[in-house]
N, C-alpha and C. Protein backbone atom coordinates (compact mmCIF):
# COMPACT_ATOMS: atom_id res chain seq x y z
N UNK A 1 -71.86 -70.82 -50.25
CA UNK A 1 -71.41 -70.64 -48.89
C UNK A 1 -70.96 -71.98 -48.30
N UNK A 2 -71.49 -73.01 -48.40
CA UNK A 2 -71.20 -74.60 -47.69
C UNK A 2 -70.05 -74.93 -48.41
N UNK A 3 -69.79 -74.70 -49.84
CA UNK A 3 -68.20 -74.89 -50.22
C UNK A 3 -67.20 -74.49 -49.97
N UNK A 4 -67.50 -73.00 -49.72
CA UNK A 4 -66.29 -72.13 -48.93
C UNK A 4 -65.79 -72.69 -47.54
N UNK A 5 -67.24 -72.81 -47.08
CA UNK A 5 -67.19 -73.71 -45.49
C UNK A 5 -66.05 -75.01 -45.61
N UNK A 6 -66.48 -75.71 -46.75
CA UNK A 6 -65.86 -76.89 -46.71
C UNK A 6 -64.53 -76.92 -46.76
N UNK A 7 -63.83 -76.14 -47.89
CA UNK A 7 -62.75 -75.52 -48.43
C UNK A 7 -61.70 -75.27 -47.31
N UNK A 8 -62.31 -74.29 -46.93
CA UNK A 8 -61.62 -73.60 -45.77
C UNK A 8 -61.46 -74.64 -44.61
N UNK A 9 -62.49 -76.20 -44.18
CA UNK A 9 -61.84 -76.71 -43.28
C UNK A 9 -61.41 -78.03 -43.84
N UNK A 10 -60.78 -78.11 -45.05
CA UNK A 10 -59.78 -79.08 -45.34
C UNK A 10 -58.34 -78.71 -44.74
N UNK A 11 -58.38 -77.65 -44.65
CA UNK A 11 -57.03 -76.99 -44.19
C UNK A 11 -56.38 -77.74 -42.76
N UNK A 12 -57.48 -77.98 -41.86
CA UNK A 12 -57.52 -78.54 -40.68
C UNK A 12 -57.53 -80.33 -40.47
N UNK A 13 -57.42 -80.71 -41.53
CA UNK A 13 -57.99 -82.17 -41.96
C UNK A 13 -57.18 -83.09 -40.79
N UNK A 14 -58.39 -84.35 -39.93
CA UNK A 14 -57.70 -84.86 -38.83
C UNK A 14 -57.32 -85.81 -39.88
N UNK A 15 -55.82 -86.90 -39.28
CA UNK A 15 -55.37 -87.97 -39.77
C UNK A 15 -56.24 -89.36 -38.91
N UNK A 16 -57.68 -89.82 -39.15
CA UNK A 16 -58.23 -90.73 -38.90
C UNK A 16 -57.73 -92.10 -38.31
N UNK A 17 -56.42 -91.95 -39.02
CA UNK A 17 -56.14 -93.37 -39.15
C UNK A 17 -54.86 -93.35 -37.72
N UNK A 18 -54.49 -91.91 -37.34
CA UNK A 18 -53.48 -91.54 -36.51
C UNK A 18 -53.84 -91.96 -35.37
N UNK A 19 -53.47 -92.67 -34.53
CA UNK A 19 -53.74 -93.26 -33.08
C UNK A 19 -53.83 -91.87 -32.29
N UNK A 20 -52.76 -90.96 -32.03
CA UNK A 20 -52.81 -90.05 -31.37
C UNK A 20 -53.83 -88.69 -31.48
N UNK A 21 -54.10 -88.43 -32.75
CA UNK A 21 -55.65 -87.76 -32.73
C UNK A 21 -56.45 -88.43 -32.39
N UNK A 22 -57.39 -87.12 -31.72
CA UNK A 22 -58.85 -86.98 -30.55
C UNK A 22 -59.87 -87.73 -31.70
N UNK A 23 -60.35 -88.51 -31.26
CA UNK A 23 -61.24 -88.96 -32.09
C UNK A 23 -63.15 -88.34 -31.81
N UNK A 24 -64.07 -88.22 -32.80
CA UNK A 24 -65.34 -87.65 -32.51
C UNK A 24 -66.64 -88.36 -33.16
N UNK A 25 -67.30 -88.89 -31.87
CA UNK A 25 -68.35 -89.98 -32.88
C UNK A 25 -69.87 -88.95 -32.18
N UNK A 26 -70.45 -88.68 -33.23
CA UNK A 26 -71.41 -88.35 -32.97
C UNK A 26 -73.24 -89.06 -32.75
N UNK A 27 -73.39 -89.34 -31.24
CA UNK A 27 -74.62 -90.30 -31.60
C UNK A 27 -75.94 -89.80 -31.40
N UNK A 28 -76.90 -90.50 -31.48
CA UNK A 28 -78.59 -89.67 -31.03
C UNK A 28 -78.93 -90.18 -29.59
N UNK A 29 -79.48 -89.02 -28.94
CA UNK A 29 -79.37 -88.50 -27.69
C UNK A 29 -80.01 -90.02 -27.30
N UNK A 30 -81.27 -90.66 -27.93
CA UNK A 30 -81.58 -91.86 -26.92
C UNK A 30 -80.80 -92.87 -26.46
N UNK A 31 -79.73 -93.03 -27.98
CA UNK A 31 -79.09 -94.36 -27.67
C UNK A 31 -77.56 -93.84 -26.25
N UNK A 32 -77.46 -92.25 -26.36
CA UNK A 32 -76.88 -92.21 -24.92
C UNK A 32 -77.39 -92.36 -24.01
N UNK A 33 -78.68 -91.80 -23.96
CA UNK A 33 -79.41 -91.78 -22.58
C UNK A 33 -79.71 -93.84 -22.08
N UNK A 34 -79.83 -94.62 -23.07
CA UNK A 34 -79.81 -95.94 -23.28
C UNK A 34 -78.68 -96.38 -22.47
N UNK A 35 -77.21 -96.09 -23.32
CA UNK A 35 -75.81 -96.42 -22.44
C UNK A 35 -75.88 -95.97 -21.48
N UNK A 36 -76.17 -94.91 -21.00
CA UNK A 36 -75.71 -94.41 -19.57
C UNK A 36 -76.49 -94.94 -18.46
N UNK A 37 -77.82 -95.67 -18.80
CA UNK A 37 -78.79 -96.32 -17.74
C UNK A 37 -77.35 -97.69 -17.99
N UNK A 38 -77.09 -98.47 -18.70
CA UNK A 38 -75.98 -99.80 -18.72
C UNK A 38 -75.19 -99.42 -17.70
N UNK A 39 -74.62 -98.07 -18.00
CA UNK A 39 -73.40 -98.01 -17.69
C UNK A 39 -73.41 -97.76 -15.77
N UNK A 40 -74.23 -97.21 -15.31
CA UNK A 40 -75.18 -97.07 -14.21
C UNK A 40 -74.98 -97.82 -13.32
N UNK A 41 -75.58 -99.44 -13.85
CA UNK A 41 -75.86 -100.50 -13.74
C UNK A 41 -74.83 -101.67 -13.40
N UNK A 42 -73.53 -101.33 -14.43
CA UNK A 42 -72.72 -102.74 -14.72
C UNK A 42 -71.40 -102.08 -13.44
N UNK A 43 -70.91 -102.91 -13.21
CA UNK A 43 -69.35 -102.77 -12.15
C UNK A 43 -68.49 -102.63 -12.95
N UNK A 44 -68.01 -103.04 -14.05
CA UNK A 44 -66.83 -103.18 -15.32
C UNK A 44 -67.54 -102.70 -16.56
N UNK A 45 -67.01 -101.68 -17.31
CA UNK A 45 -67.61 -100.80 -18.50
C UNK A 45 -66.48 -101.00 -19.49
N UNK A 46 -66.17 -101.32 -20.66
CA UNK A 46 -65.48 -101.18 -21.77
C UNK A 46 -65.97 -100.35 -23.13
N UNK A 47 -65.29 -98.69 -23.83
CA UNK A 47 -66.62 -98.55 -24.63
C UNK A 47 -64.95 -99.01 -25.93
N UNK A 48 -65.52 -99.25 -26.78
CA UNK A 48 -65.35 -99.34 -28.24
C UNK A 48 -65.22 -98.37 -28.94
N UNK A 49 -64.69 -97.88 -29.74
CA UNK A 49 -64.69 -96.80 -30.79
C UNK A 49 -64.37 -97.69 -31.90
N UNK A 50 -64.85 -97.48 -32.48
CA UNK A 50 -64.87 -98.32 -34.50
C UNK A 50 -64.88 -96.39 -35.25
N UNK A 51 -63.29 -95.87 -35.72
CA UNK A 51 -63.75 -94.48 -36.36
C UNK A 51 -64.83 -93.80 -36.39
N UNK A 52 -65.66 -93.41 -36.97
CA UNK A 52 -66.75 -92.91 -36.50
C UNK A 52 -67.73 -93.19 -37.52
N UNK A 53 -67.59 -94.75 -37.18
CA UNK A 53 -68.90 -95.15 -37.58
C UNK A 53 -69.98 -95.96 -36.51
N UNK A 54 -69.23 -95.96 -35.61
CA UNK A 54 -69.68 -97.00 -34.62
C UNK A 54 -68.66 -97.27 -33.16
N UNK A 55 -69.73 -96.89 -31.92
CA UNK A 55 -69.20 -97.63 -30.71
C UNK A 55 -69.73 -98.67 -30.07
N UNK A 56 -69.33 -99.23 -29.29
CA UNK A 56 -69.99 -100.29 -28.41
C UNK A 56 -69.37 -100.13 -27.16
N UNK A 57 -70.47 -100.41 -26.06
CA UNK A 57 -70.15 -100.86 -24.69
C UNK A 57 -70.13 -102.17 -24.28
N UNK A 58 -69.36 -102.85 -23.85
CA UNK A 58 -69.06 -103.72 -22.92
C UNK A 58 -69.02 -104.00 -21.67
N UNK A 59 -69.95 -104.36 -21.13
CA UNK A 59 -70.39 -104.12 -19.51
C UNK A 59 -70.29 -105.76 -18.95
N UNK A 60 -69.90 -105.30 -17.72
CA UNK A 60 -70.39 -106.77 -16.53
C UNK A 60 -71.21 -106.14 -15.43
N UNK A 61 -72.02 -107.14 -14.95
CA UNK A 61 -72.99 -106.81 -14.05
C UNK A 61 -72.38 -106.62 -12.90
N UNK A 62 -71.33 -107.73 -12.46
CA UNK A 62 -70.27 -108.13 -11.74
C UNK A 62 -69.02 -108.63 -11.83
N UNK A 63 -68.06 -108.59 -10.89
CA UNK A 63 -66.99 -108.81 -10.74
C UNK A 63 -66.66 -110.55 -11.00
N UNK A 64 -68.00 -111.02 -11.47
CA UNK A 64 -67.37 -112.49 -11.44
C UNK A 64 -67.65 -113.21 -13.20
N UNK A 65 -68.35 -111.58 -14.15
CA UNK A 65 -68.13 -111.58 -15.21
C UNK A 65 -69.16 -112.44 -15.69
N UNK A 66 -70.12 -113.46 -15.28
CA UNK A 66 -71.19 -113.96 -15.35
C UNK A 66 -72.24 -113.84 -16.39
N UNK A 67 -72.63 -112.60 -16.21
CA UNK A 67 -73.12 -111.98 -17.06
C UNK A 67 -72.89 -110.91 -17.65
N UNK A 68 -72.63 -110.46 -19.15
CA UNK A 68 -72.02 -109.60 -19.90
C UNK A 68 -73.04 -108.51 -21.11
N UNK A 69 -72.84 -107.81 -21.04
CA UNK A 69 -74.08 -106.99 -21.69
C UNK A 69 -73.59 -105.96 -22.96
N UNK A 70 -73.20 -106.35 -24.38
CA UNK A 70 -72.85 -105.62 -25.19
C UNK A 70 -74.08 -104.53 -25.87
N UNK A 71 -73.56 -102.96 -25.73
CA UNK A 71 -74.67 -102.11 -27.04
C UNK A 71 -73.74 -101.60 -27.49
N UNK A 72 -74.51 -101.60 -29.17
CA UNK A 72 -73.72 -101.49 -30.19
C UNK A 72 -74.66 -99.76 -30.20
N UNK A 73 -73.76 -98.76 -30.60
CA UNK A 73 -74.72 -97.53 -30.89
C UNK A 73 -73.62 -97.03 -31.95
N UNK A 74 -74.92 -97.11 -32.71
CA UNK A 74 -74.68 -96.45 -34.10
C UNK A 74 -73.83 -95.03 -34.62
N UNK A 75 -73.37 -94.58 -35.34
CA UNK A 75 -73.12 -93.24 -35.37
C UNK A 75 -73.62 -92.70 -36.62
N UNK A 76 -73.94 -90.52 -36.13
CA UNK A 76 -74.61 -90.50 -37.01
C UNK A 76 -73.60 -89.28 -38.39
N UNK A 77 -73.67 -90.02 -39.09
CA UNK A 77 -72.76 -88.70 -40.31
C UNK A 77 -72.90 -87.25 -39.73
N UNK A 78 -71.98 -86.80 -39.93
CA UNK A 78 -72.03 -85.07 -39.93
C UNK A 78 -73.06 -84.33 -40.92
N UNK A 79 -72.80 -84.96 -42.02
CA UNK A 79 -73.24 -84.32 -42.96
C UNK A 79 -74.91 -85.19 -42.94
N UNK A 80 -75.59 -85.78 -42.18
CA UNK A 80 -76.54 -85.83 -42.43
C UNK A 80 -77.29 -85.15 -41.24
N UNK A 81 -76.58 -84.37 -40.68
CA UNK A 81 -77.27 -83.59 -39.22
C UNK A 81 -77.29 -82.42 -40.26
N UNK A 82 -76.32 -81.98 -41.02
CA UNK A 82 -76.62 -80.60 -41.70
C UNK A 82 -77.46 -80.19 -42.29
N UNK A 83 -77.96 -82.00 -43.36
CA UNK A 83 -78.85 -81.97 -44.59
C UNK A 83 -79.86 -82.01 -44.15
């Protein structure tokens, strides 16, 4: 059954490398609930997408850039949420 599954959605296959496809990073609920207290917090937010292996935020506290606050949050495989 998981091969058929698989089979059947190669058909749909995104081009990764295509700027204009939606991109999908999947992370664990703490390290959002983590960013979103940053993000809360900072006046200027930048997030990162690295394919989907990895994002990062880029935050300032303030407008005078002073202090700067990078999190790196991990991403987690598809296929290891299945297994």
């Amino acid at each position: 059954m998981r091969t058929a599954v698989l089979e059947t959605s190669n058909k749909d296959q995104i081009d990764e490398n295509d700027e204009n496809e939606d991109k999908e990073i999947s992370v664990k609920l703490q390290d959002w609930r983590n960013a979103s207290k940053i993000v809360a917090t900072c006046k200027t937010v930048v997030l990162l997408i690295a394919h989907k292996e990895a994002c990062a935020l880029h935050c300032f506290l303030d407008d005078s850039e002073d202090v700067e606050i990078i999190y790196f949050i991990s991403g987690v495989k598809i296929r290891d949420l299945l297994d």
